[in-house]
C-alpha atoms as a PDB file:
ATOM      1  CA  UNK A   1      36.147 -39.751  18.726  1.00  0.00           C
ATOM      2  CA  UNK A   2      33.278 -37.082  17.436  1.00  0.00           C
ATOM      3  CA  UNK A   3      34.474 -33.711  17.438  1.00  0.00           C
ATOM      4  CA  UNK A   4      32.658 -31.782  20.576  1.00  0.00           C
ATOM      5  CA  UNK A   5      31.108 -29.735  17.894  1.00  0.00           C
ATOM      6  CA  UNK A   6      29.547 -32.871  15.954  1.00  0.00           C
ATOM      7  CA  UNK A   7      28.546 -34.512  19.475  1.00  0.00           C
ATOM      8  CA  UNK A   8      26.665 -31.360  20.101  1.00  0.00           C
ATOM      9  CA  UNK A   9      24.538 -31.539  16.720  1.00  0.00           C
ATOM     10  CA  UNK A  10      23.832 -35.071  17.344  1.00  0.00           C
ATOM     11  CA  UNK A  11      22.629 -34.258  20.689  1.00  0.00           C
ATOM     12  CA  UNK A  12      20.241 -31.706  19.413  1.00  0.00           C
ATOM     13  CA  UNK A  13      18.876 -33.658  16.682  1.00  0.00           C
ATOM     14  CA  UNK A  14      18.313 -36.846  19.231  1.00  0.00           C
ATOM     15  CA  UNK A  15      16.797 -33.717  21.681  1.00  0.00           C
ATOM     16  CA  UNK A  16      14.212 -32.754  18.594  1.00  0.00           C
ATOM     17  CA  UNK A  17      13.704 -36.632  17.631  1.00  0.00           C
ATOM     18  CA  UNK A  18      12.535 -37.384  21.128  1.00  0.00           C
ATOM     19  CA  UNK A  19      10.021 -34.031  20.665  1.00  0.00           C
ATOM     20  CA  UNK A  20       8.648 -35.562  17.443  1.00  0.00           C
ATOM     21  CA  UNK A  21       8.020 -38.847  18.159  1.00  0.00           C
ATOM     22  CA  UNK A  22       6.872 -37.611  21.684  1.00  0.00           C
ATOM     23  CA  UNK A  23       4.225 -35.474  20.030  1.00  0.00           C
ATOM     24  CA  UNK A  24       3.934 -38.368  17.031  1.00  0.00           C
ATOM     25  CA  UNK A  25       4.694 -34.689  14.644  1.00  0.00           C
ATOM     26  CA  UNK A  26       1.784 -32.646  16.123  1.00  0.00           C
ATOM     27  CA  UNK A  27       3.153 -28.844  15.729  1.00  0.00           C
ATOM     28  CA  UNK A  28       5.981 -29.877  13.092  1.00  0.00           C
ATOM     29  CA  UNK A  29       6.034 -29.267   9.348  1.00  0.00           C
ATOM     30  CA  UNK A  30       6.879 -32.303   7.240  1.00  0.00           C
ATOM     31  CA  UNK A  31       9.938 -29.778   6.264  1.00  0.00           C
ATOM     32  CA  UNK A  32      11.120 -29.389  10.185  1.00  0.00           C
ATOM     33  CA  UNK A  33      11.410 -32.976  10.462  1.00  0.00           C
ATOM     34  CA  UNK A  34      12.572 -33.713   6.908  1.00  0.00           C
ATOM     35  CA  UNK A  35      15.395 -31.625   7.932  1.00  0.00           C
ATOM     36  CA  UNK A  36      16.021 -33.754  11.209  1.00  0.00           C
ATOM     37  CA  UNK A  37      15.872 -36.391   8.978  1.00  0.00           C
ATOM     38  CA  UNK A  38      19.138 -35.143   6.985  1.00  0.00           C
ATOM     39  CA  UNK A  39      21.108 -34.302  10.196  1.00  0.00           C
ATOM     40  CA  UNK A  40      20.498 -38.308  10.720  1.00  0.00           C
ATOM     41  CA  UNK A  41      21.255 -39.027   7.627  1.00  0.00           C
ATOM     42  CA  UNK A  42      24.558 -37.128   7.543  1.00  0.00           C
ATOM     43  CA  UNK A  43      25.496 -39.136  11.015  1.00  0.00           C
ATOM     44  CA  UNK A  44      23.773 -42.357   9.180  1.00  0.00           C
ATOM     45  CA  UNK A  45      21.218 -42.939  12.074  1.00  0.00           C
ATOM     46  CA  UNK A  46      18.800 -45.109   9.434  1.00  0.00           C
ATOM     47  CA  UNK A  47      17.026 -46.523  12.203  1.00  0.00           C
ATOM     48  CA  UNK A  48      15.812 -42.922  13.618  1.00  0.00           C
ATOM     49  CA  UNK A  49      14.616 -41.698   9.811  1.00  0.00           C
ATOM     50  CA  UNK A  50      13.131 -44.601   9.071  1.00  0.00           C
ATOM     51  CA  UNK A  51      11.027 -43.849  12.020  1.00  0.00           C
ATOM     52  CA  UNK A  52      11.095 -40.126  11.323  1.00  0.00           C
ATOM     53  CA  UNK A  53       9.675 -41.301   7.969  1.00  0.00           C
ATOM     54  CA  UNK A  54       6.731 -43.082   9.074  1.00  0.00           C
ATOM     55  CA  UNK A  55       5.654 -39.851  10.939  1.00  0.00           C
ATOM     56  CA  UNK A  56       5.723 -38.222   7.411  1.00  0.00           C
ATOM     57  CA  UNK A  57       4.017 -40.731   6.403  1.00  0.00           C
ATOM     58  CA  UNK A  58       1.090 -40.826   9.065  1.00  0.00           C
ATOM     59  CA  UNK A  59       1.042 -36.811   8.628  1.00  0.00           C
ATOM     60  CA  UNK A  60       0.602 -37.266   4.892  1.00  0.00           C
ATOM     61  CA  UNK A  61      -2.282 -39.731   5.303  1.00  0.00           C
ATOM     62  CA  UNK A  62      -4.228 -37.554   7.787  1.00  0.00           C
ATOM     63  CA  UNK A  63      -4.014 -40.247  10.714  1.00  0.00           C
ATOM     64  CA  UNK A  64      -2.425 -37.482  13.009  1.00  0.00           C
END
C-alpha cells in the first residue's frame, strides 16, 4: 500500500495533469509541467509524461 503521504502527491500531480491537458498547457511554463512530469516519473506513470511531453512539444512548435 502507498504511504497516505505518497497517495496525496500522486493525487495532486493527477489534479495538475487533468489542468494541463484540460487547458492543452495554456498558462503553464514548459518548466511547471516538466516538473509534473518528474513527480510521474518518480511514481513511473510513462503513459501520463508521454502525454505531458507532447504538450511540450506542441508549446515548443507554436501550435498552442
Amino acid at each position: 500500500m502507498i504511504p497516505k503521504s505518497e497517495s496525496e502527491k500522486y493525487e495532486a500531480l493527477i489534479s495538475s495533469f487533468s489542468e494541463v491537458s484540460r487547458k492543452k498547457g495554456r498558462g503553464y511554463s514548459i518548466e511547471d509541467i516538466l516538473d509534473i512530469i518528474k513527480g510521474f516519473e518518480y511514481f513511473e506513470d510513462y503513459e501520463k509524461c508521454s502525454h505531458l511531453t507532447s504538450i511540450i512539444k506542441s508549446k515548443e512548435s507554436g501550435k498552442n
